[in-house]
C-alpha atoms as a PDB file:
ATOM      1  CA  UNK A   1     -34.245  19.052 -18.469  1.00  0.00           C
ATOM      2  CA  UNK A   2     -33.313  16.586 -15.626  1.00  0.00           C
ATOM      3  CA  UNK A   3     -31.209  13.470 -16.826  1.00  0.00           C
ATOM      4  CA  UNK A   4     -32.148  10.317 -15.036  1.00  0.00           C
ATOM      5  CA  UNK A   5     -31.119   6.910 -14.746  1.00  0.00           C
ATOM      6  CA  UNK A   6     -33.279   4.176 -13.088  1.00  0.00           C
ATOM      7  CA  UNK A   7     -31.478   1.403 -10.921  1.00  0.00           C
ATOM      8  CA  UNK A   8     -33.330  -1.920 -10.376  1.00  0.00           C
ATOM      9  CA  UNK A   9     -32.761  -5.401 -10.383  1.00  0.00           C
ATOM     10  CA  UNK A  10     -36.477  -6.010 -11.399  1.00  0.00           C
ATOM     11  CA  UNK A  11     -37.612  -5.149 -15.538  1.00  0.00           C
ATOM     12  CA  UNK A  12     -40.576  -4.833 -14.171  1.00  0.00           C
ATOM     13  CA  UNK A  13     -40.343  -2.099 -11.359  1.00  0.00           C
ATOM     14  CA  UNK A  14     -37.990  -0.071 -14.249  1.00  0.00           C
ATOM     15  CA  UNK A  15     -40.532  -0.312 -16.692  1.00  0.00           C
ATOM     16  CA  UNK A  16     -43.087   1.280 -14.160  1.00  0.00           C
ATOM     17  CA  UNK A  17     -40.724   4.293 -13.226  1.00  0.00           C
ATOM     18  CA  UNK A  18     -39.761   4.730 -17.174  1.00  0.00           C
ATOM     19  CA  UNK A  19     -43.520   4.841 -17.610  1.00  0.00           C
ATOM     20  CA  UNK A  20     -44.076   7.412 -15.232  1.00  0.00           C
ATOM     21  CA  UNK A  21     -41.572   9.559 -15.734  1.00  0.00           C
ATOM     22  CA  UNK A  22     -42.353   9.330 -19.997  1.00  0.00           C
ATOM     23  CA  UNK A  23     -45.779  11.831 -18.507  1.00  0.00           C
ATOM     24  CA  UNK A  24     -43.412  14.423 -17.181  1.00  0.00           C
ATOM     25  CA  UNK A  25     -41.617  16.558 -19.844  1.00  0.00           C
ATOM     26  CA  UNK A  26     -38.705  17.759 -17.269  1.00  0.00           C
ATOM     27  CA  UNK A  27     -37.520  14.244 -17.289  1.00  0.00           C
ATOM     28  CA  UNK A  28     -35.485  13.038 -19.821  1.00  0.00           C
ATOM     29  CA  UNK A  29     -34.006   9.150 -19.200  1.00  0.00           C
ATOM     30  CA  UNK A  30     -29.943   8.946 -19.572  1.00  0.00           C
ATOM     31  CA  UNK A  31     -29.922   4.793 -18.618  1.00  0.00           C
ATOM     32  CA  UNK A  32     -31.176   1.934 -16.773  1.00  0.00           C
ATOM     33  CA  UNK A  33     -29.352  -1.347 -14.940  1.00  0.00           C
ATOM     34  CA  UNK A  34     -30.226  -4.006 -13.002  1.00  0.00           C
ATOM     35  CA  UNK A  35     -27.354  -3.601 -10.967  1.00  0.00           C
ATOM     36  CA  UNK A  36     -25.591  -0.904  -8.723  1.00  0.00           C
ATOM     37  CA  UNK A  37     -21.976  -1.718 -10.059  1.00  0.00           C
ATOM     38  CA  UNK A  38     -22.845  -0.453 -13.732  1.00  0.00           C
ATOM     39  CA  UNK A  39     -24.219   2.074 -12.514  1.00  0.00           C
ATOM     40  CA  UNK A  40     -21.723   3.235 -10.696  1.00  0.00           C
ATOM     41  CA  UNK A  41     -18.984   2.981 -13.346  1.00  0.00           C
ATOM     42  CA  UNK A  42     -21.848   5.264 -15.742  1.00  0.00           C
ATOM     43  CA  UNK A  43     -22.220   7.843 -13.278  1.00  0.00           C
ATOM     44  CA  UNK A  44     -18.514   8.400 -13.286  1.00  0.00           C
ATOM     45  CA  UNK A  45     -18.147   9.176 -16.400  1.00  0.00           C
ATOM     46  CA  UNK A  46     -21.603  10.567 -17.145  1.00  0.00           C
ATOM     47  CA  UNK A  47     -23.882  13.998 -15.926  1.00  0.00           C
ATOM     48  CA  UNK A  48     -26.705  12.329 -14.035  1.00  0.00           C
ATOM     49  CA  UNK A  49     -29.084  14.199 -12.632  1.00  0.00           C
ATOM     50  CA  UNK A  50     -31.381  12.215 -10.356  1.00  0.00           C
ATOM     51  CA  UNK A  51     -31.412   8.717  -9.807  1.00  0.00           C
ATOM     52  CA  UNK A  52     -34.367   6.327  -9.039  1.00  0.00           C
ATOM     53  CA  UNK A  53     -32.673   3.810  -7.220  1.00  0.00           C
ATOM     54  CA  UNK A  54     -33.890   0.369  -5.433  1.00  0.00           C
ATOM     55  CA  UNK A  55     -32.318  -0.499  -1.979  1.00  0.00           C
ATOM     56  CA  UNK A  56     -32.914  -4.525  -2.118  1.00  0.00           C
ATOM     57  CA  UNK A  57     -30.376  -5.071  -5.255  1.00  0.00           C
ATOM     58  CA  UNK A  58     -27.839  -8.438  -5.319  1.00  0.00           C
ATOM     59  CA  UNK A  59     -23.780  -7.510  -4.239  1.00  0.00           C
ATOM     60  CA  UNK A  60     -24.564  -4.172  -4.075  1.00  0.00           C
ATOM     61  CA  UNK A  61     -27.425  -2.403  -2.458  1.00  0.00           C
ATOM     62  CA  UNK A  62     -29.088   0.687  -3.243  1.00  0.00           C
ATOM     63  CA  UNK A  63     -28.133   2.357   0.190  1.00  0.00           C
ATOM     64  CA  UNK A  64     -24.344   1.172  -0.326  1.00  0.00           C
ATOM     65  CA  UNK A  65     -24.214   2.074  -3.656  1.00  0.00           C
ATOM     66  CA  UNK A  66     -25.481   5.816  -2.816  1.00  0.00           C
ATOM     67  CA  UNK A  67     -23.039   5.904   0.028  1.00  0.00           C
ATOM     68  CA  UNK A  68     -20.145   5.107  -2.587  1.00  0.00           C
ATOM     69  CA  UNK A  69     -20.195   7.720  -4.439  1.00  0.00           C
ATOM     70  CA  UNK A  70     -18.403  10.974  -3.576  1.00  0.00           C
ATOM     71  CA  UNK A  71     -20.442  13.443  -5.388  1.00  0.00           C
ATOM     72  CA  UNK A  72     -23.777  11.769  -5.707  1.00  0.00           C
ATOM     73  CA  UNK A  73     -26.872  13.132  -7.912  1.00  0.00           C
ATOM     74  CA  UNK A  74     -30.262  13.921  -6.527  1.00  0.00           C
ATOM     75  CA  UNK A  75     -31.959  10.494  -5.260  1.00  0.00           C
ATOM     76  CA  UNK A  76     -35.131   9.119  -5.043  1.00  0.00           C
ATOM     77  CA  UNK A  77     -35.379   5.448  -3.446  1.00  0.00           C
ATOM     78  CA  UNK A  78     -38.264   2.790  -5.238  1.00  0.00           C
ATOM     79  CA  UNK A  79     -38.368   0.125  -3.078  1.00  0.00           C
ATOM     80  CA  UNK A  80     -40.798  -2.499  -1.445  1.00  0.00           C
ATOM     81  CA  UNK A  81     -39.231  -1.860   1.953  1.00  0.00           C
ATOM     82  CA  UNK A  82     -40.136   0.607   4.260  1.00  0.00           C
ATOM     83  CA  UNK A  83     -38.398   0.041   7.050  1.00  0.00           C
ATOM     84  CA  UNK A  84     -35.393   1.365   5.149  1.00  0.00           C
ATOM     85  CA  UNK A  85     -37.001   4.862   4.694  1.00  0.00           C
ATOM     86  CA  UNK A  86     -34.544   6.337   8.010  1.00  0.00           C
ATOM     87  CA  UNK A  87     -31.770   5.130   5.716  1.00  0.00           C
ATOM     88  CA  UNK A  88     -32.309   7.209   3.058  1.00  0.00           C
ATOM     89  CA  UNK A  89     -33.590  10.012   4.429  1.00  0.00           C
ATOM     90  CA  UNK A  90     -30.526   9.958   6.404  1.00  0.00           C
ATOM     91  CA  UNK A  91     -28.247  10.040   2.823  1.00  0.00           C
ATOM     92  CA  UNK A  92     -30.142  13.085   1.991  1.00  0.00           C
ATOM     93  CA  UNK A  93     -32.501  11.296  -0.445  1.00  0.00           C
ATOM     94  CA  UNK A  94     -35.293  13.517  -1.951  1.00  0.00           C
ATOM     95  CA  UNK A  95     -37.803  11.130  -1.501  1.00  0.00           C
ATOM     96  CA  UNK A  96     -38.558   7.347  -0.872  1.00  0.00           C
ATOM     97  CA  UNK A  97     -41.247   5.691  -2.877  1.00  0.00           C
ATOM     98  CA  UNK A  98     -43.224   2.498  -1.642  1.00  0.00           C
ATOM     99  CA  UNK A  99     -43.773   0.008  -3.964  1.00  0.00           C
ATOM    100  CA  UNK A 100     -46.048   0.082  -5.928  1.00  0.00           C
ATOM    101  CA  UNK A 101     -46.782   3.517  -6.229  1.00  0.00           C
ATOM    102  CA  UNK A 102     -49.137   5.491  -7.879  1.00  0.00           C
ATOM    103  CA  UNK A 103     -48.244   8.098 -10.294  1.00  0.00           C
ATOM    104  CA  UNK A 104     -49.359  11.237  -8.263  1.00  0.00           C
ATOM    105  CA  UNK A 105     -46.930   9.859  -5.943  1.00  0.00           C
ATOM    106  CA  UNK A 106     -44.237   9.604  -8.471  1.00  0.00           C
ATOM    107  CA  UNK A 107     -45.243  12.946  -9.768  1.00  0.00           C
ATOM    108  CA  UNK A 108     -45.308  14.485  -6.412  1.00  0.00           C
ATOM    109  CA  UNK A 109     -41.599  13.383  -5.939  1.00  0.00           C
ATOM    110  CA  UNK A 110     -40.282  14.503  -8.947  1.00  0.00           C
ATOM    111  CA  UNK A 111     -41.745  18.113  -8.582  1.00  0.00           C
ATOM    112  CA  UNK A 112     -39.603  17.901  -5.491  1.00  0.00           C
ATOM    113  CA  UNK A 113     -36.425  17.357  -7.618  1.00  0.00           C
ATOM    114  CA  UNK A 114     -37.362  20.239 -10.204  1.00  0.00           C
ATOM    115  CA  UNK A 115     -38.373  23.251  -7.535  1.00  0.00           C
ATOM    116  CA  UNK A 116     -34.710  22.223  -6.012  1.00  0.00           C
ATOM    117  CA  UNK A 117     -33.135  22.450  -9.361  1.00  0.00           C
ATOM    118  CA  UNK A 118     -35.010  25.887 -10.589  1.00  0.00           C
ATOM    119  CA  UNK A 119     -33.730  27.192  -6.886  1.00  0.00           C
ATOM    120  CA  UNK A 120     -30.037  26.047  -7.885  1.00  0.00           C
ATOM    121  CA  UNK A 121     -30.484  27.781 -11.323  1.00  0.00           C
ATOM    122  CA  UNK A 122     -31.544  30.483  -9.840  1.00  0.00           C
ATOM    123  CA  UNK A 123     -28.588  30.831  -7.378  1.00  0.00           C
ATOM    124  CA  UNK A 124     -26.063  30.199 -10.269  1.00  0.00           C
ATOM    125  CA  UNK A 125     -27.841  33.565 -12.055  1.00  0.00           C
ATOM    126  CA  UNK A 126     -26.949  35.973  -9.488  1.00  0.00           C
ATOM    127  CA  UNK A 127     -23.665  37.039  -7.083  1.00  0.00           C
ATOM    128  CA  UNK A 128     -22.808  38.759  -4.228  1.00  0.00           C
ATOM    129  CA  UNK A 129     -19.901  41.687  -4.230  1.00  0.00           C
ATOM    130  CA  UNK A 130     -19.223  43.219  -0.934  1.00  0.00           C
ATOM    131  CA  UNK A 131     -19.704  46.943  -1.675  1.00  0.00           C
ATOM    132  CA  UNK A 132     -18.516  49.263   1.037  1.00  0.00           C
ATOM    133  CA  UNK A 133     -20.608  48.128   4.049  1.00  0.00           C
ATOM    134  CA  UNK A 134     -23.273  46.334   1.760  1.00  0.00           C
ATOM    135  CA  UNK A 135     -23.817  42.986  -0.026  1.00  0.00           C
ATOM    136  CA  UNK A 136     -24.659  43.721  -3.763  1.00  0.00           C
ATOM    137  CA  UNK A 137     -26.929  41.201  -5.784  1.00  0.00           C
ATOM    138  CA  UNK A 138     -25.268  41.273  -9.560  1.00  0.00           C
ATOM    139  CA  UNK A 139     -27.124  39.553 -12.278  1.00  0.00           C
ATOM    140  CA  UNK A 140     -24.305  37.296 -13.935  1.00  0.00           C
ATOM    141  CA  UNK A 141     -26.472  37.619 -17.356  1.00  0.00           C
ATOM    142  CA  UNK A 142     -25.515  41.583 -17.108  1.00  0.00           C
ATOM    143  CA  UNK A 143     -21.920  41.286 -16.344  1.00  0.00           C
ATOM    144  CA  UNK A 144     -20.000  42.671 -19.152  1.00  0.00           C
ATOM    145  CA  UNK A 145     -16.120  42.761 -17.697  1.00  0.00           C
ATOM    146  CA  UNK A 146     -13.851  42.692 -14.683  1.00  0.00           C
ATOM    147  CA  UNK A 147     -10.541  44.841 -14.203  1.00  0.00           C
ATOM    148  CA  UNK A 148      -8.023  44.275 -11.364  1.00  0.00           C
ATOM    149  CA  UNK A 149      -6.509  47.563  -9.845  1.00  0.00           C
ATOM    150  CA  UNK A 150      -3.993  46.594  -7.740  1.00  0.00           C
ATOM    151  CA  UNK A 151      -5.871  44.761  -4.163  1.00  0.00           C
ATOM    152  CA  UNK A 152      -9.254  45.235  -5.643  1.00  0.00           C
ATOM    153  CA  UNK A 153     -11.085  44.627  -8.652  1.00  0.00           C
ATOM    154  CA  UNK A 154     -13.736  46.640 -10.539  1.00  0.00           C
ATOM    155  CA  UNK A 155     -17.189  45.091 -11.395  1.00  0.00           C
ATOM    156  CA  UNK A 156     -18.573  46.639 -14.825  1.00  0.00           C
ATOM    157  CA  UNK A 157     -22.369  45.207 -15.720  1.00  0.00           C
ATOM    158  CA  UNK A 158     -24.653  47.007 -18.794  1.00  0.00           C
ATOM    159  CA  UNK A 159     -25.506  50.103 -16.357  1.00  0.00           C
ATOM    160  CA  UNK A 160     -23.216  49.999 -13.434  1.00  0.00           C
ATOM    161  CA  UNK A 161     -19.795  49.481 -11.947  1.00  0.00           C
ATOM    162  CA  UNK A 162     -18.612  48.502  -8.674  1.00  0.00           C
ATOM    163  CA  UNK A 163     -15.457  48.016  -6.549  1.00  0.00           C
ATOM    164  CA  UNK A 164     -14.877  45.266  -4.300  1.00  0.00           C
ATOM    165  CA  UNK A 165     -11.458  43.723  -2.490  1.00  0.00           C
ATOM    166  CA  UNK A 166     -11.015  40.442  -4.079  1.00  0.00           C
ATOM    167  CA  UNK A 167      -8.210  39.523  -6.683  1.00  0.00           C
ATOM    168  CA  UNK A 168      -9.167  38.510 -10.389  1.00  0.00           C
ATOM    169  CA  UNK A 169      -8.188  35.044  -9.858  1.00  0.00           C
ATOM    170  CA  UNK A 170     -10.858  34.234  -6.911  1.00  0.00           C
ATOM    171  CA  UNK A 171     -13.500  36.198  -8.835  1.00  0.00           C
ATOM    172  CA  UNK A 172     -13.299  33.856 -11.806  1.00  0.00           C
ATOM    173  CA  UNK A 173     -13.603  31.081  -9.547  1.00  0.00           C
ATOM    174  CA  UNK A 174     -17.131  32.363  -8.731  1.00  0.00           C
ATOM    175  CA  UNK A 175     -17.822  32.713 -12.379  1.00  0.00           C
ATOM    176  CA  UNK A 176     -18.998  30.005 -14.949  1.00  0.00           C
ATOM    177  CA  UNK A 177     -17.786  29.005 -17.899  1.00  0.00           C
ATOM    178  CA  UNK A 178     -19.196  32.240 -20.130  1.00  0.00           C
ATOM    179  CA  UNK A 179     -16.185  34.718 -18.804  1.00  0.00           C
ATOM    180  CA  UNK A 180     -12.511  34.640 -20.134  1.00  0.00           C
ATOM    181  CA  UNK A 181      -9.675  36.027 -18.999  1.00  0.00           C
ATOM    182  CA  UNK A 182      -8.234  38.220 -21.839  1.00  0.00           C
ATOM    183  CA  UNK A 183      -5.096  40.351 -20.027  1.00  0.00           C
ATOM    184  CA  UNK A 184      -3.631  39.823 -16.751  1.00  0.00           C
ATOM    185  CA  UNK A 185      -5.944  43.031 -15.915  1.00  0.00           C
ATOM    186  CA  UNK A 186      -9.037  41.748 -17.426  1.00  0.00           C
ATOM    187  CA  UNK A 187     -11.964  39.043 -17.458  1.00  0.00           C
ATOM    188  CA  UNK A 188     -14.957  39.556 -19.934  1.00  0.00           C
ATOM    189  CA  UNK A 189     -18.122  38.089 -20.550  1.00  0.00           C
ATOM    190  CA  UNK A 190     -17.877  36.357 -23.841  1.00  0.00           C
ATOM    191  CA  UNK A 191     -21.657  37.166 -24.513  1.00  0.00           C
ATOM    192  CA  UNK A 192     -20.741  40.557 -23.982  1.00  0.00           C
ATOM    193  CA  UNK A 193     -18.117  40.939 -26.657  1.00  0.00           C
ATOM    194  CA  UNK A 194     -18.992  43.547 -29.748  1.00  0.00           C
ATOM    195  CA  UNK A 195     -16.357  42.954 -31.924  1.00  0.00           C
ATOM    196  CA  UNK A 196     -12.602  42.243 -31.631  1.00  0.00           C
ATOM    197  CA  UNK A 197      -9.637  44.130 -33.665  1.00  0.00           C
ATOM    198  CA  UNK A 198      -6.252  43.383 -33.582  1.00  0.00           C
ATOM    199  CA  UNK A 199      -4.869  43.143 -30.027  1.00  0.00           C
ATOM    200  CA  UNK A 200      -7.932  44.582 -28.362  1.00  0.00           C
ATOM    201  CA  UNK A 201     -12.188  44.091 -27.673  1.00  0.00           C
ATOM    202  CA  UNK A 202     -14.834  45.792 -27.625  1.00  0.00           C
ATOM    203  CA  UNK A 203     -17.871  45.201 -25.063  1.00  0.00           C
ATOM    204  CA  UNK A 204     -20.380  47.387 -24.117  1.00  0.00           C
ATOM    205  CA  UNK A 205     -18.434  50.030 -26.716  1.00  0.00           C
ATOM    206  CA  UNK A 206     -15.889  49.950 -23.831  1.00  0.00           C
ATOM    207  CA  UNK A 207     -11.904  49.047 -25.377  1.00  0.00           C
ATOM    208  CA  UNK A 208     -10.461  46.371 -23.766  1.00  0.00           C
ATOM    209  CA  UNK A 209      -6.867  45.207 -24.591  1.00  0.00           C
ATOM    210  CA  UNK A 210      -6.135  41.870 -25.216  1.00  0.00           C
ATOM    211  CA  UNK A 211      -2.650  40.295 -23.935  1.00  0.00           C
ATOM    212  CA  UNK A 212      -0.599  38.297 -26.247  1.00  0.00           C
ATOM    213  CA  UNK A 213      -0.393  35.607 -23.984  1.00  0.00           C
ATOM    214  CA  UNK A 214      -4.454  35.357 -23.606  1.00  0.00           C
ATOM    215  CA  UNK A 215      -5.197  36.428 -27.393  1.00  0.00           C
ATOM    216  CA  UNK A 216      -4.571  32.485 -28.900  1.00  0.00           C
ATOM    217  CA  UNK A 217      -7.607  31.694 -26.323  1.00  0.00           C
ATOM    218  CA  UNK A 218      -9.448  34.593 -27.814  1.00  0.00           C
ATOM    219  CA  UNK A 219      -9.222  34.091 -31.367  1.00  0.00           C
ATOM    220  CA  UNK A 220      -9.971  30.359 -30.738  1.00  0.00           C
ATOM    221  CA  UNK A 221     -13.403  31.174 -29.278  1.00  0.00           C
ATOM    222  CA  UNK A 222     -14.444  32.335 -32.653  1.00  0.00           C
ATOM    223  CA  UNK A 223     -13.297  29.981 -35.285  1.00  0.00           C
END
């Protein structure tokens, strides 16, 4: 589900956009404002997804407000001007809408948005381990642990095991937030845990010790 929030000064021109996107079931509406400022201050604090922003806005416009912001969400411009199209396009906006647009135009947009979010989804699933001389694909989903042995670490999934040089530490960088580190030796996939007893796991019927430092962090994943 994409979150969205729809920034225009006019009810009007949010009203059509809120319309539209009501047809599409990936699009799910966080907030609107008629100004850039509040929106600002809600995307701070708030998981947007895509916003469908207006460029001719009072104080703030829509092409200063998207150049504000350090980290910003997917963007798709609505706006009765298109000689401001370069400017958007050159801020990496998905799309820039004409006003007043039809809905297969809308739709067409927003398809955009979804096909780059699938392809991001589908990037997250997966990672790379060099593997002697090779680059191996590893399905995150079939991940089960990680041990450290000295310089390298091994790489245990349902069926196979690797060994790559990396240290534990930069390996749960590239790891969401469904691993956790249970020994100074050891990083498991909580999805992949059996059973635990006393100061030890079990995952994939393999025994995996828990540290006393890590097992509070354990335990608390389970009450």
């Amino acid at each position: 589900m994409i979150r969205y929030i729809v920034v225009d000064d006019e009810p009007l021109a949010r009203g059509v956009v809120k319309r539209f996107a009501a047809e599409i079931p990936d699009l799910n509406m966080a907030e609107e404002f008629n100004n850039a400022s509040e929106a600002i201050d809600y995307i701070d604090n708030n998981s947007v997804d895509l916003i469908f922003l207006d460029i001719n806005m009072p104080e703030i416009s829509g092409i200063n407000m998207l150049k504000s912001l350090p980290n910003p969400p997917k963007v798709i411009f609505t706006t009765a001007y298109p000689e401001f199209a370069v400017d958007g396009f050159d801020l990496n906006a998905i799309d820039y809408l004409v006003k007043p647009f039809s809905f297969e135009r809308f739709s067409k947009a927003v398809n955009k948005v979804t096909e780059m979010c699938q392809n991001s989804n589908e990037q997250e699933q997966y990672i790379f381990i060099k593997v002697d001389k090779k680059l191996v694909k590893i399905d995150k989903d079939k991940l089960c642990y990680i041990q450290s042995v000295g310089d390298y670490i091994k790489i245990f999934t349902l069926n196979d095991s690797y060994i790559t040089y990396s240290t534990l530490k930069s390996f749960k960088e590239r790891l969401n937030s469904g691993f956790i580190q249970v020994h100074k030796s050891y990083l498991v996939s909580v999805k992949h845990i059996d059973y635990i007893e006393g100061n030890r796991l079990f995952t994939n019927s393999v025994e995996i010790p828990i540290g006393q430092s890590f097992k509070k962090d354990v335990i608390g994943l389970f009450e």
